[in-house]
Protein backbone atom coordinates (compact mmCIF):
# COMPACT_ATOMS: atom_id res chain seq x y z
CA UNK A 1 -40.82 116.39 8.08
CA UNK A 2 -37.72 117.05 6.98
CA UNK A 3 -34.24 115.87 8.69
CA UNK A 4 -31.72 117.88 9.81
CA UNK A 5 -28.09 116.65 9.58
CA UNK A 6 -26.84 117.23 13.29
CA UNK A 7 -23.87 115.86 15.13
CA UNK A 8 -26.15 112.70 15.95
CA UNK A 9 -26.52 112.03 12.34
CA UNK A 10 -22.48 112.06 11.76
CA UNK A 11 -21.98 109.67 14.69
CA UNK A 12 -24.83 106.98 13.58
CA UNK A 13 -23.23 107.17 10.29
CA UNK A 14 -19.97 106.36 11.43
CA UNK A 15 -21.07 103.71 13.29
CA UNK A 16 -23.03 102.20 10.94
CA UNK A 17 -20.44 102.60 8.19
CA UNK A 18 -18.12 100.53 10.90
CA UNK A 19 -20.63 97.66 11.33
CA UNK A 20 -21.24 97.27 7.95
CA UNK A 21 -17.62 97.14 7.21
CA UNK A 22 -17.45 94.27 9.72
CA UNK A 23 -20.37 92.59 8.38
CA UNK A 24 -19.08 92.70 4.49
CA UNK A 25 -15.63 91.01 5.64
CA UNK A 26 -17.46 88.69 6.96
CA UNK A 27 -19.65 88.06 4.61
CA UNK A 28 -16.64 87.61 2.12
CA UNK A 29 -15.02 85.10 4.41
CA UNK A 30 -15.15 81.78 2.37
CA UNK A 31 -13.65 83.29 -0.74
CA UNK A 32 -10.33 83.52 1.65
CA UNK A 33 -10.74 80.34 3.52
CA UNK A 34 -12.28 78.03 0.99
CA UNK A 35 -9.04 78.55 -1.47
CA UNK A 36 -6.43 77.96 1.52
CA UNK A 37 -8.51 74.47 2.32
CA UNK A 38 -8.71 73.39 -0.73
CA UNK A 39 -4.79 74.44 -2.26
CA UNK A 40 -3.93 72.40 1.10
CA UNK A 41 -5.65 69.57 0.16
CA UNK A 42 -7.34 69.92 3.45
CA UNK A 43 -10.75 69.31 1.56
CA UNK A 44 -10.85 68.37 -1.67
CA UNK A 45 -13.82 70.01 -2.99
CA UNK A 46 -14.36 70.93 -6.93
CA UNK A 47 -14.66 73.94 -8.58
CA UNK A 48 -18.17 73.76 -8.22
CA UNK A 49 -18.43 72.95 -4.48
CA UNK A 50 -16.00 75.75 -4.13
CA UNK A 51 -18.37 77.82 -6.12
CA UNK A 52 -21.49 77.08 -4.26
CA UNK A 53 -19.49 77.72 -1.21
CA UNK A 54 -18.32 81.31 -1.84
CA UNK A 55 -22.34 81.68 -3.25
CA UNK A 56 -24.46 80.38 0.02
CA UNK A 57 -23.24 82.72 2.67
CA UNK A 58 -24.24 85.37 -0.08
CA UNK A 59 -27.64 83.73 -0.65
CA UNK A 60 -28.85 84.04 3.21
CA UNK A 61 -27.15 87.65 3.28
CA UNK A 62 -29.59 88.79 -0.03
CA UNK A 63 -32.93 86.94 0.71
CA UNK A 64 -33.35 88.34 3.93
CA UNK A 65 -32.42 92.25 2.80
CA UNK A 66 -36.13 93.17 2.20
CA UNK A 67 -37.13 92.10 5.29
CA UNK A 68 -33.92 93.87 7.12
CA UNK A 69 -35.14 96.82 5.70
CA UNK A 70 -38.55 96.98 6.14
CA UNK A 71 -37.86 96.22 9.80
CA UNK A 72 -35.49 98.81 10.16
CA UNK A 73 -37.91 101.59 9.07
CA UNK A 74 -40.61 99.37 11.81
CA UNK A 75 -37.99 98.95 14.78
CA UNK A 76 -34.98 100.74 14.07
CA UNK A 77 -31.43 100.36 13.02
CA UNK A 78 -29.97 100.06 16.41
CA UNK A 79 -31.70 96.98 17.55
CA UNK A 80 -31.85 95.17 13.78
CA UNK A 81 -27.91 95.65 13.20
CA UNK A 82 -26.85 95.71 16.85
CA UNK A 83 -28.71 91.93 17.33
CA UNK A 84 -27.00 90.80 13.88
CA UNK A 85 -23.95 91.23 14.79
CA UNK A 86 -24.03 88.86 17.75
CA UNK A 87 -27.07 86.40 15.98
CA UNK A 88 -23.84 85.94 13.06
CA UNK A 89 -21.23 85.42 15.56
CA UNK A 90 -23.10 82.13 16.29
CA UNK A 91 -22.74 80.04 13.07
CA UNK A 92 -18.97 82.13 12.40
CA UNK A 93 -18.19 80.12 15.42
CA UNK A 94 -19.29 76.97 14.86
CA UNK A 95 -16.92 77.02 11.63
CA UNK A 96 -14.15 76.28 13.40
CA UNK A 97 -15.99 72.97 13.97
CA UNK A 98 -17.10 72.05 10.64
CA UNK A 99 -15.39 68.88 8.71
CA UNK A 100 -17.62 68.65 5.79
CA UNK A 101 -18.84 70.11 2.70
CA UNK A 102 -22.62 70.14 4.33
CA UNK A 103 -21.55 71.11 7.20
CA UNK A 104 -19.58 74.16 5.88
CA UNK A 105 -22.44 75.19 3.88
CA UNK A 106 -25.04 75.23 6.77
CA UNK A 107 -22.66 77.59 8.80
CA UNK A 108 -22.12 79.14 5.72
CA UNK A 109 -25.37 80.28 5.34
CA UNK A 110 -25.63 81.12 8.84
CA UNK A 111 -23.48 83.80 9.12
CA UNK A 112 -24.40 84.53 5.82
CA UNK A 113 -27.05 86.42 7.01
CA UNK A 114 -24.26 89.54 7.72
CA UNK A 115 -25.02 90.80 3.91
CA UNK A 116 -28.58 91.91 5.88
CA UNK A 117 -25.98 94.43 7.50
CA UNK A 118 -26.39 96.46 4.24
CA UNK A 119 -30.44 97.10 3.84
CA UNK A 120 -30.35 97.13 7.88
CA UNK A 121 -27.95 100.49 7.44
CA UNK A 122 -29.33 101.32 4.51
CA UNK A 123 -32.50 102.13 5.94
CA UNK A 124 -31.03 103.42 9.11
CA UNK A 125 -28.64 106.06 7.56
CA UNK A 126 -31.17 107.45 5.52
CA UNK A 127 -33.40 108.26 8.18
CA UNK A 128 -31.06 110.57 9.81
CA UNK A 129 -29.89 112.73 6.72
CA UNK A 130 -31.76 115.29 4.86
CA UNK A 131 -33.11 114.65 0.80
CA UNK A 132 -30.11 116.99 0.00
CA UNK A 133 -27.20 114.99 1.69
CA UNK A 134 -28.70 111.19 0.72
CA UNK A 135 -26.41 110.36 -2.58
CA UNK A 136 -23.28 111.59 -0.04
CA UNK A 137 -24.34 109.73 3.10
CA UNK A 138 -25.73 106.77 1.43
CA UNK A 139 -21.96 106.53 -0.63
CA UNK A 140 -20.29 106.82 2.94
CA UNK A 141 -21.65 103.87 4.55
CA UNK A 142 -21.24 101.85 1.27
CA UNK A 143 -17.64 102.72 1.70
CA UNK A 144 -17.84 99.66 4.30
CA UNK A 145 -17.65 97.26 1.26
CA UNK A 146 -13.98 97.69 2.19
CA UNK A 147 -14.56 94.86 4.67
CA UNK A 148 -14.42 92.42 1.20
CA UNK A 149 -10.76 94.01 1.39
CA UNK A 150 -10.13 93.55 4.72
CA UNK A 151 -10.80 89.96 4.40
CA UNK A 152 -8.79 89.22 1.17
CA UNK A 153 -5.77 91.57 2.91
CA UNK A 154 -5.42 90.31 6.48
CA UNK A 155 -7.28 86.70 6.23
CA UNK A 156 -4.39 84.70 4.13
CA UNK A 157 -1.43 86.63 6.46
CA UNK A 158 -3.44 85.59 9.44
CA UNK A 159 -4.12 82.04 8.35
CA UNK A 160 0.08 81.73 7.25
CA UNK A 161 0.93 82.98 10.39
CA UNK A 162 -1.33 80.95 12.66
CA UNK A 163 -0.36 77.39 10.55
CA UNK A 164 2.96 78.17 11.07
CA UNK A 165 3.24 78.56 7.52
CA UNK A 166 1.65 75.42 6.97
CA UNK A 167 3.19 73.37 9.58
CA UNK A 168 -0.14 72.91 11.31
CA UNK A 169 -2.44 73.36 9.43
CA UNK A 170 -5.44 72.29 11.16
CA UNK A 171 -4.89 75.50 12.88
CA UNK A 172 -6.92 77.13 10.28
CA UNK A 173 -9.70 76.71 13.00
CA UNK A 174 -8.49 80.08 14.81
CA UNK A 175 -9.61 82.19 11.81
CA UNK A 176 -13.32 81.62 12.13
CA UNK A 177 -13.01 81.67 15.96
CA UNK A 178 -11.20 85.54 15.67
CA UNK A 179 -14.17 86.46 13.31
CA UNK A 180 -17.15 85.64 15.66
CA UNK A 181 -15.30 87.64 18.36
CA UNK A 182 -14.91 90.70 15.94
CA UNK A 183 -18.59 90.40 15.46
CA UNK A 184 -19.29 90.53 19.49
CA UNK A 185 -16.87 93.43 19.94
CA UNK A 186 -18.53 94.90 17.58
CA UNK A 187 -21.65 94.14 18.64
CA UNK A 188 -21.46 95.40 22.06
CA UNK A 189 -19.79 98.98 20.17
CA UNK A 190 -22.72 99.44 18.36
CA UNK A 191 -25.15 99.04 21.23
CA UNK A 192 -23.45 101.19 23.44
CA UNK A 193 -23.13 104.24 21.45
CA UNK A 194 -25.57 104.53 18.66
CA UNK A 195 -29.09 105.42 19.19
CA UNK A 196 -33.00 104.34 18.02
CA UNK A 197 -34.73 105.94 15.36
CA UNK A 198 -37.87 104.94 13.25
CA UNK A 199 -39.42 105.63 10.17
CA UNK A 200 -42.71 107.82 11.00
CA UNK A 201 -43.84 106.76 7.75
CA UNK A 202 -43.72 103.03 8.62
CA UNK A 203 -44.88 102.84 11.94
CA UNK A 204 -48.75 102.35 11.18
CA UNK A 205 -48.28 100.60 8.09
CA UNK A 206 -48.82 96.73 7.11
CA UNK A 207 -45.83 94.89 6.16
CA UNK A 208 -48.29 94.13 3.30
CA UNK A 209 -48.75 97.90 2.08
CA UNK A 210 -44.76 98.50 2.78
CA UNK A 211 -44.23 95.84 -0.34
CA UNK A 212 -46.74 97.71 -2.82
CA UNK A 213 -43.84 99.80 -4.13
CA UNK A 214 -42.26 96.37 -5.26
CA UNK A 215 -44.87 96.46 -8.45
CA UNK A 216 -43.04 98.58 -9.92
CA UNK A 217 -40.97 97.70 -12.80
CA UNK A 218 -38.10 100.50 -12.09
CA UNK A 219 -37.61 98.43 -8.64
CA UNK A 220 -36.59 95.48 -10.35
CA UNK A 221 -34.74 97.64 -13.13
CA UNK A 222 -32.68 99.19 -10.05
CA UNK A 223 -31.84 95.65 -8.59
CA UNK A 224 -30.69 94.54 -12.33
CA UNK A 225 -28.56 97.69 -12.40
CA UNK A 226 -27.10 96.93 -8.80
CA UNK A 227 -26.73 92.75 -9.69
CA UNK A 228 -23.80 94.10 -11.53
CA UNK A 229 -22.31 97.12 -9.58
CA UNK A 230 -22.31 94.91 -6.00
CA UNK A 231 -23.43 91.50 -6.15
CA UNK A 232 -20.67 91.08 -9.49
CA UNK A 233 -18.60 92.82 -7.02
CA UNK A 234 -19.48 90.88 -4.41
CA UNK A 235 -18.44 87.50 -6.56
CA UNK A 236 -15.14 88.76 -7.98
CA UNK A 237 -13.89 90.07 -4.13
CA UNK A 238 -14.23 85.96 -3.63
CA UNK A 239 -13.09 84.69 -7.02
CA UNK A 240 -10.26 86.55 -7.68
CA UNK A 241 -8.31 85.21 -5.54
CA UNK A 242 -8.36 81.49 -6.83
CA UNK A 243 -8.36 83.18 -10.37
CA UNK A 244 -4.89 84.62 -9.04
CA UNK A 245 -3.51 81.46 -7.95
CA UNK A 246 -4.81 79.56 -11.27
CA UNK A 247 -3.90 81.83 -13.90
CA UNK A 248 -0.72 83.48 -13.06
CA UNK A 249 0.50 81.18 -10.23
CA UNK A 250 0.74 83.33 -7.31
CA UNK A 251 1.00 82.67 -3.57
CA UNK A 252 -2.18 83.04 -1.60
CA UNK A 253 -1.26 85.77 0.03
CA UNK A 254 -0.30 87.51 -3.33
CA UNK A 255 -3.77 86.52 -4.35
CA UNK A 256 -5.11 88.33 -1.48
CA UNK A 257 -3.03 91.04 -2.04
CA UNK A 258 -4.50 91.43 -5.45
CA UNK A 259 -7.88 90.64 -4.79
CA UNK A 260 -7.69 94.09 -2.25
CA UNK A 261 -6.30 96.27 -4.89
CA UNK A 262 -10.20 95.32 -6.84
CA UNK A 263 -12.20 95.46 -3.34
CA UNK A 264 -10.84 98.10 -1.06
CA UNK A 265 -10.58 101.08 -4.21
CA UNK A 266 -14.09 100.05 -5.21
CA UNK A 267 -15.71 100.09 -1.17
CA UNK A 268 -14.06 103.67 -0.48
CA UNK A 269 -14.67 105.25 -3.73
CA UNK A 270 -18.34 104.66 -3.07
CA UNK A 271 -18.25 108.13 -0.91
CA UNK A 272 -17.27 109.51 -4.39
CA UNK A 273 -20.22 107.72 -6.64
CA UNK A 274 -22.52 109.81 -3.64
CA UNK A 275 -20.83 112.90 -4.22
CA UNK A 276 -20.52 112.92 -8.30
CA UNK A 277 -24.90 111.72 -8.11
CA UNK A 278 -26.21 114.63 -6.10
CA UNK A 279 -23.99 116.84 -8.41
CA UNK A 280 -24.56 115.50 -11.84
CA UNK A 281 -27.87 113.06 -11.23
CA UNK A 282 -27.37 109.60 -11.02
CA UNK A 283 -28.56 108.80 -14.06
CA UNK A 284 -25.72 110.31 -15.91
CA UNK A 285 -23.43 108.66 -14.06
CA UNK A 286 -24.82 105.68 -14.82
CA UNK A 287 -24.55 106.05 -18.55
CA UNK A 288 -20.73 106.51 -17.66
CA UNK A 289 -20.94 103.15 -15.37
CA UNK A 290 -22.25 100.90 -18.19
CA UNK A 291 -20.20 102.14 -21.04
CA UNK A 292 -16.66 101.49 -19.29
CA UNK A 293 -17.88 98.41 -17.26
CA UNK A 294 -18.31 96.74 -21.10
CA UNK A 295 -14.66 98.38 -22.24
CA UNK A 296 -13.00 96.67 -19.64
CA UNK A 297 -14.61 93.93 -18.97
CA UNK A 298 -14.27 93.13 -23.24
CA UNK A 299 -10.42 94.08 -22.52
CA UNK A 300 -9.78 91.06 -19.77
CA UNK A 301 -11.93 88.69 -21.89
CA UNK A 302 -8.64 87.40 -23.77
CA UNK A 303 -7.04 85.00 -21.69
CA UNK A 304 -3.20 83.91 -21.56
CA UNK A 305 -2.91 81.80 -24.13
CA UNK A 306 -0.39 80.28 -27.24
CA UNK A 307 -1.28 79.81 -30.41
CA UNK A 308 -0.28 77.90 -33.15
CA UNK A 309 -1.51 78.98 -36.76
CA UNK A 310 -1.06 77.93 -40.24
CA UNK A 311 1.73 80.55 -41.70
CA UNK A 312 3.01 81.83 -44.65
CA UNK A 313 4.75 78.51 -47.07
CA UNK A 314 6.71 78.03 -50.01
CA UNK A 315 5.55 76.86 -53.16
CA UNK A 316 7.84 75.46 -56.02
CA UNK A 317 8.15 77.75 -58.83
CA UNK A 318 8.76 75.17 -61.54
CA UNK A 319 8.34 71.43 -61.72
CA UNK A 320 11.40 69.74 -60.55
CA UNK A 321 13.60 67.58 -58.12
CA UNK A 322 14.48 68.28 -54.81
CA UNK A 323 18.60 68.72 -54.71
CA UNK A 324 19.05 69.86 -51.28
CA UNK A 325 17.12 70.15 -47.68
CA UNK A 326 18.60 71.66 -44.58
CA UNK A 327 16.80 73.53 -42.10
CA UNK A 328 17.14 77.02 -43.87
CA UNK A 329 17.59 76.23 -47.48
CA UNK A 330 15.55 74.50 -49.93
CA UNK A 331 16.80 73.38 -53.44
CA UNK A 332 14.83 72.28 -56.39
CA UNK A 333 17.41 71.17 -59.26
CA UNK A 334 19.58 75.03 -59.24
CA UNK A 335 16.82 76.79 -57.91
CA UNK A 336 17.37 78.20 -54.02
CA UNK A 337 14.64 78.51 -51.64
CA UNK A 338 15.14 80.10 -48.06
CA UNK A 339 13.74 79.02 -45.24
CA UNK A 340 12.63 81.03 -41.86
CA UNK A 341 14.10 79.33 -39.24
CA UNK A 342 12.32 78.03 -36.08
CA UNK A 343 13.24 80.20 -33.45
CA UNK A 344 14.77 79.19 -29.97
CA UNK A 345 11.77 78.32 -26.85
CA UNK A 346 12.34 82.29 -25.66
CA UNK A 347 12.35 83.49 -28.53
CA UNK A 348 9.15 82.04 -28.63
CA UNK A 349 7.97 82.88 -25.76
CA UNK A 350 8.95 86.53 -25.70
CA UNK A 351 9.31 88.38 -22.80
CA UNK A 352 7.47 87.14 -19.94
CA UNK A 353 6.10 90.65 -18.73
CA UNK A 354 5.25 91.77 -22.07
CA UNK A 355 1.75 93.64 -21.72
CA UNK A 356 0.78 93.09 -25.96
CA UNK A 357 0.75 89.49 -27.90
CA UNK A 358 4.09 88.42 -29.31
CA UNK A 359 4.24 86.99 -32.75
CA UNK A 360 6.71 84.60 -34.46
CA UNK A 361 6.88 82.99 -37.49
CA UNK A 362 9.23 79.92 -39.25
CA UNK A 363 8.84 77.56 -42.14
CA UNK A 364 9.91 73.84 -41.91
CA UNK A 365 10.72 71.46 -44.82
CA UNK A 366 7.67 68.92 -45.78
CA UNK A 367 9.90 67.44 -48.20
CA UNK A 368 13.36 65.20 -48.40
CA UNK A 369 16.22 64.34 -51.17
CA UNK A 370 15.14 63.07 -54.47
CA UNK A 371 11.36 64.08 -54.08
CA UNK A 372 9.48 64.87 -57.01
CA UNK A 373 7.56 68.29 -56.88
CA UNK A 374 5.53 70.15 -59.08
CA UNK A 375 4.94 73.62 -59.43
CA UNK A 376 2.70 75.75 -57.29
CA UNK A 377 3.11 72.56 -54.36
CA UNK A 378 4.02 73.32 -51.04
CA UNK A 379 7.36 72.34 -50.26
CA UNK A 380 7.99 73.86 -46.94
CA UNK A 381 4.57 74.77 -44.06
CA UNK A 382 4.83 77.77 -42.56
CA UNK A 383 3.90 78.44 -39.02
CA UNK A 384 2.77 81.66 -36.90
CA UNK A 385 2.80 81.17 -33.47
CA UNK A 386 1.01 83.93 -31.48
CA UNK A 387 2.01 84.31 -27.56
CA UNK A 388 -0.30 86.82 -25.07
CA UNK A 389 1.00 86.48 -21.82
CA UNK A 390 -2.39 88.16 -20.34
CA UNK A 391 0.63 90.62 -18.47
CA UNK A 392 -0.49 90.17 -14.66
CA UNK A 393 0.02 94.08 -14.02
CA UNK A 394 -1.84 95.23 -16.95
CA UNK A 395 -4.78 92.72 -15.69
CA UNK A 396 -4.71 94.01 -12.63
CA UNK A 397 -4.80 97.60 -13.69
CA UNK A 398 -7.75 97.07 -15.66
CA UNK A 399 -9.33 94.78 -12.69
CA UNK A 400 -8.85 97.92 -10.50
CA UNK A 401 -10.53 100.01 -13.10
CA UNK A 402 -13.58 97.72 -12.89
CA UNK A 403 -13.98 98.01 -9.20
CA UNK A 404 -13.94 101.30 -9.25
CA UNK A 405 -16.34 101.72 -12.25
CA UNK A 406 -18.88 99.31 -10.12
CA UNK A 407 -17.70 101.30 -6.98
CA UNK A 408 -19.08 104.53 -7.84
CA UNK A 409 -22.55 102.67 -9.59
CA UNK A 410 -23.19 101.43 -6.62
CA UNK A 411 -23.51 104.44 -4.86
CA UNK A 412 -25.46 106.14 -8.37
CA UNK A 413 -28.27 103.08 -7.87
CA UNK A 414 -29.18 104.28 -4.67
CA UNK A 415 -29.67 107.85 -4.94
CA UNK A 416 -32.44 106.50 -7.43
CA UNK A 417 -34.17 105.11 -4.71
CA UNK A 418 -34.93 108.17 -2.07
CA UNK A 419 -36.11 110.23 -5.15
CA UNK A 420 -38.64 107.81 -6.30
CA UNK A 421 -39.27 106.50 -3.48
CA UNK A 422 -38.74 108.85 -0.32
CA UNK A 423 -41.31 107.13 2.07
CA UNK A 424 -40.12 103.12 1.26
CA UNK A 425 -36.28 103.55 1.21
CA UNK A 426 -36.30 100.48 3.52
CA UNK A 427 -38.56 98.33 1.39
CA UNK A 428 -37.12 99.03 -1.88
CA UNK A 429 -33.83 99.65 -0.80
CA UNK A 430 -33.87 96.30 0.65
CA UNK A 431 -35.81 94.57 -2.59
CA UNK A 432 -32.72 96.34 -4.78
CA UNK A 433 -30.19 94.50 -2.05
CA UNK A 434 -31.87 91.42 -2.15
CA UNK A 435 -31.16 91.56 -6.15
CA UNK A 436 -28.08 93.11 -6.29
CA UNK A 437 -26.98 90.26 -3.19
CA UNK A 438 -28.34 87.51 -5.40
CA UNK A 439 -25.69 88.41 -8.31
CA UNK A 440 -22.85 87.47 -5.61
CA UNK A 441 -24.87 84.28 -4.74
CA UNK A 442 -25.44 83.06 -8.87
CA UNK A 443 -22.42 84.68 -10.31
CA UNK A 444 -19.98 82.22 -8.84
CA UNK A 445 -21.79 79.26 -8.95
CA UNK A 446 -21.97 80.99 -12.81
CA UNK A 447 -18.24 81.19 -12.79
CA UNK A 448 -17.50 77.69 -11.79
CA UNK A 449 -19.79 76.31 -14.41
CA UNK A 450 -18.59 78.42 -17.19
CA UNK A 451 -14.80 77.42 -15.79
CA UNK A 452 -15.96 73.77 -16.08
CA UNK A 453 -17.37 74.12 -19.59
CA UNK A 454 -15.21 75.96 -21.21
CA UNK A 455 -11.55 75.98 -19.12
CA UNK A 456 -11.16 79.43 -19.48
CA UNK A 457 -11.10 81.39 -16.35
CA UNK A 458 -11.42 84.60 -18.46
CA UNK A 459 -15.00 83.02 -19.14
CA UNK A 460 -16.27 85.05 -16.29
CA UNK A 461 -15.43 88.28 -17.83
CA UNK A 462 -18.06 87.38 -20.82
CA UNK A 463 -20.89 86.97 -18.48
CA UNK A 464 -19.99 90.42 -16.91
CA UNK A 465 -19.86 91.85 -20.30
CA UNK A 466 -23.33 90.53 -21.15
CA UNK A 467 -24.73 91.57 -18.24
CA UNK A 468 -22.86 95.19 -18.39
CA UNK A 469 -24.51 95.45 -21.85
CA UNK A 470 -28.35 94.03 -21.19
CA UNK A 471 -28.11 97.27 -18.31
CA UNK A 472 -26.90 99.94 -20.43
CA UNK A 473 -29.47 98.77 -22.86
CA UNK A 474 -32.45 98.34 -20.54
CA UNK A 475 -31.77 101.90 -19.42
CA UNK A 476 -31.07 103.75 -22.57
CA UNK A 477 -34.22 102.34 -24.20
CA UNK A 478 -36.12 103.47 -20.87
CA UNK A 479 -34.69 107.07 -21.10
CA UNK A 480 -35.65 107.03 -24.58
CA UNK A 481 -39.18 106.12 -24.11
CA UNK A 482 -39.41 108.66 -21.14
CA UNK A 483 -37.66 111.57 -23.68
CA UNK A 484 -40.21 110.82 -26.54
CA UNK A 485 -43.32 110.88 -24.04
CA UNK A 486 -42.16 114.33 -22.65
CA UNK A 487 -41.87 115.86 -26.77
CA UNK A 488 -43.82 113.81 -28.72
CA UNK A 489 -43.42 116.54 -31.24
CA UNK A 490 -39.62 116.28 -31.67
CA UNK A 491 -39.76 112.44 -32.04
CA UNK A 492 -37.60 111.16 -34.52
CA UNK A 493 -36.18 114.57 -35.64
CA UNK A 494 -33.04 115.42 -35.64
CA UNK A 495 -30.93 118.51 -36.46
CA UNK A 496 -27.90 119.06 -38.45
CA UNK A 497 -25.63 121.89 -36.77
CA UNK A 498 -23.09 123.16 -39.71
C-alpha cells in the first residue's frame, strides 16, 4: 500500500533527522578528543593508535547497521533509535574514566554503536514517505551528518574553555560526561514525541529471508559506491583536524574550525543530492559524483613541499685558465662569464600565501683561481629550487568542494536502494551502511599507515583518488553492459553527426 506523506510523516522526520544528528557527533567524537590528548601530551599514543582510535567507534557503528535495519522494519524506529540513544550514553560516560589506550578503545567501541543511528532512521523514514518523495526525505535526514560538524565546531571551544585553556587539563573529563547527557536528553525527546511504525512487509518474514536480497552483486556495488561518499567522509571529518595541525600548523580550534567548513556543507547539502536524484535519476548524478571526486582529490595530492633540482650551468667555451671567481662573474683568461646569483631566504621562499609553486633559479662557482678547464666543462652548477606552499585557503576550498561532491552522492546511493529494492530498504539499506561505515573504520587506520610509510599527509588523498576511480569505473562498465543488453543491435556502432 502506498504511503501518504501527512503531518505525522514531517514530524518523525524531523525527529529522526535530530537524533541522527546527535548520534553522528557522537560518533565523530575521538577525532576531536584524541588530537587534544595527544598535542597535550596527555597520552602519548602514535599515529597509528590514534588511527585505530578514530576507526573503532566507527567499526561497532557499521557492523551492527544491517541488523539496525532489519530490526527497524521488525520493531520499529521508535523503540530501536529511542533505546540507542540511552544504551550509547553508557560507554560515552564511562570515557571520562578511561586512562589507557585499551581502555579508550573498549568505550570507544561502545558508544560506537551510535553510527547504527543511521540504518535505524534509515529504515524508519522511509516507511513514512511515499516512492515519489524517498530521494528528498531520505537526503533530509542524511542532512544529520552535520553532527560530524558539530563535533569538530563546538568540541575543541568546549574542551579550551573547560581546561582553562590548558591550565587543567585533566578537565578534559567534562567533555565525554556533557555528551552522554546530550544522548539522554535526547533520548527521552525522541520517546516522547515520535511514534511506532512497522514494515508490513517484514513482519512475517525470517531474519533469514530478509538477507536474500544481500546476493546480489548491485548491493555490494552500492556499499562500494557509499565507502567513498560517507565512510571517506566519515574518516576525513576525524582526520582533518590533526592534518590541520600537522601540515599548516594551526591551533586546534582552527583545526576544528576547518574540519566544519568539509563536514557541516557536505551533511546539509545531502537534502540537495535527494532533490537533484528524484529529478535527474541518481545514476546521473553519480556519473557527476565520481568524475569531480577524482579532479579534486588529484588536485590536493601535491603536498607542501621544497625542492631542490639540478639547473641550468655554465660550460667553458674554450680551453683555458680561470682568471677571476666572485659570486656573479666568472673569468677564463679574457673571457667573462655571468653568474645568477643566489637569491636572499624570501626570495626563496616567495610569498607565504601564494596559491601556485614559486620557482627560482642561481648558479654557483665549482671552480677557484688558477684552475685548469677545458672546453664544454662545467664551471659553475646551476640550481632550480621549486617552492609550493600547498596555500591553506586554496586547500581548503578544494576540501570543501570534496565534501560537498560526497555530500550530494550520498544522498544519490540511496535513492538506488527503494527502487530496486522497495520491500528490503531496511536490510539493504543497512548492508550498504554497514559498507559505507566500514570505509570510516579502514580509511584511517589506512591513513596512518600510508602517513607512516611514506610521511606525506597528502598520501591520503591518493587512496581517495583510487578508490574515486575503481567506482566510476565499476559503474560505467555496468551501465555499459546494461546499454548493450537492451540494443544488442547498435553495439559497437557509432555515428558521425557533421
Amino acid at each position: 500500500m502506498e504511503q501518504k506523506v501527512t503531518g505525522l510523516s514531517y514530524r518523525i522526520l524531523f525527529l529522526n533527522t535530530l537524533a541522527f544528528t546527535v548520534c553522528f557527533a557522537v560518533w565523530m567524537f575521538n577525532g576531536v578528543l584524541v588530537t587534544f590528548l595527544v598535542d597535550n601530551q596527555i597520552f602519548k599514543w602514535s599515529s597509528v593508535q590514534v588511527g585505530w582510535l578514530l576507526a573503532i567507534p566507527v567499526l561497532s557503528g557499521s557492523i551492527f547497521r544491517l541488523h539496525g535495519g532489519i530490526w527497524t522494519d521488525k520493531y520499529g524506529g521508535k523503540w530501536m533509535l529511542g533505546g540507542l540513544l540511552f544504551l550509547c550514553a553508557i560507554p560515552m560516560f564511562l570515557v571520562s574514566q578511561a586512562n589507557s589506550f585499551v581502555s579508550f578503545a573498549l568505550c570507544s567501541l561502545g558508544f560506537g554503536l551510535a553510527g547504527v543511528g543511521f540504518s535505524i532512521g534509515i529504515a524508519s523514514t522511509s516507511m513514512w514517505f511515499s516512492k515519489e518523495w524517498q530521494g528528498r526525505a531520505l537526503g533530509i535526514f542524511g542532512m544529520g551528518n552535520f553532527g560530524a560538524g558539530i563535533t569538530t565546531l563546538l568540541a575543541p571551544t568546549i574542551l579550551k574553555k573547560i581546561t582553562n585553556n590548558g591550565a587543567n587539563l585533566d578537565n578534559w573529563r567534562q567533555l565525554p560526561q556533557i555528551y552522554a547527557l546530550a544522548l539522554v536528553i535526547m533520548g527521552v525527546i525522541f520517546i516522547i514525541f515520535t511514534k511506532n511504525k512497522k514494515s508490513e512487509f517484514a513482519l512475517n518474514k525470517k531474519f533469514t529471508e530478509m538477507l536474500k536480497p544481500l546476493k546480489e552483486v548491485r548491493v555490494w556495488r552500492f556499499g562500494l559506491y557509499y565507502y567513498l561518499v560517507f565512510g571517506c567522509f566519515v574518516a576525513l571529518a576525524q582526520w582533518l583536524v590533526p592534518y590541520y595541525m600537522n601540515v599548516y600548523s594551526v591551533s586546534l580550534v582552527t583545526a576544528g574550525l576547518l574540519a566544519t567548513i568539509f563536514s557541516i556543507p557536505s551533511g546539509l547539502i545531502r537534502a540537495l543530492g535527494g532533490f537533484l536524484s528524484d529529478k535527474f535519476g541518481a545514476r546521473r548524478v553519480m556519473y557527476w559524483i565520481f568524475i569531480t571526486s577524482i579532479f579534486f582529490c588529484f588536485l590536493l595530492i601535491i603536498p607542501k613541499m621544497t625542492i631542490n633540482s639540478p639547473g641550468i650551468g655554465i660550460q667553458s667555451k674554450r680551453n683555458g685558465t680561470i682568471s677571476f671567481v666572485s659570486d656573479s662573474l666568472i673569468k677564463v683568461d679574457d673571457i667573462s662569464y655571468t653568474l645568477i646569483k643566489k637569491p636572499s631566504e624570501k626570495q626563496i621562499n616567495g610569498k607565504e600565501n601564494s596559491a601556485l609553486p614559486h620557482k627560482t633559479e642561481w648558479q654557483e662557482s665549482i671552480v677557484k683561481v688558477g684552475d685548469k678547464v677545458k672546453k664544454k666543462q662545467i664551471i659553475a652548477r646551476g640550481t632550480t629550487n621549486i617552492v609550493f606552499k600547498a596555500n591553506i585557503y586554496v586547500a581548503t576550498l578544494f576540501i570543501f568542494l570534496v565534501g560537498i561532491i560526497w555530500g550530494i552522492g550520498k544522498a544519490a546511493v540511496y535513492k538506488h536502494i527503494p527502487n530496486y529494492f522497495p520491500n528490503e530498504v531496511g536490510a539493504v539499506g543497512g548492508m550498504v551502511g554497514v559498507l559505507g561505515g566500514l570505509g570510516g573504520f579502514f580509511s584511517p587506520i589506512i591513513f596512518g599507515y600510508l602517513l607512516k610509510w611514506t610521511g606525506l599527509w597528502t598520501s591520503m588523498w591518493i587512496f581517495l583518488w583510487i578508490i574515486s576511480v575503481i567506482c566510476l569505473w565499476w559503474m560505467h562498465n555496468i551501465i555499459t553492459k546494461m546499454r548493450d543488453k537492451a540494443a544488442p543491435d547498435t553495439k559497437g556502432k557509432f555515428e558521425s553527426i557533421n
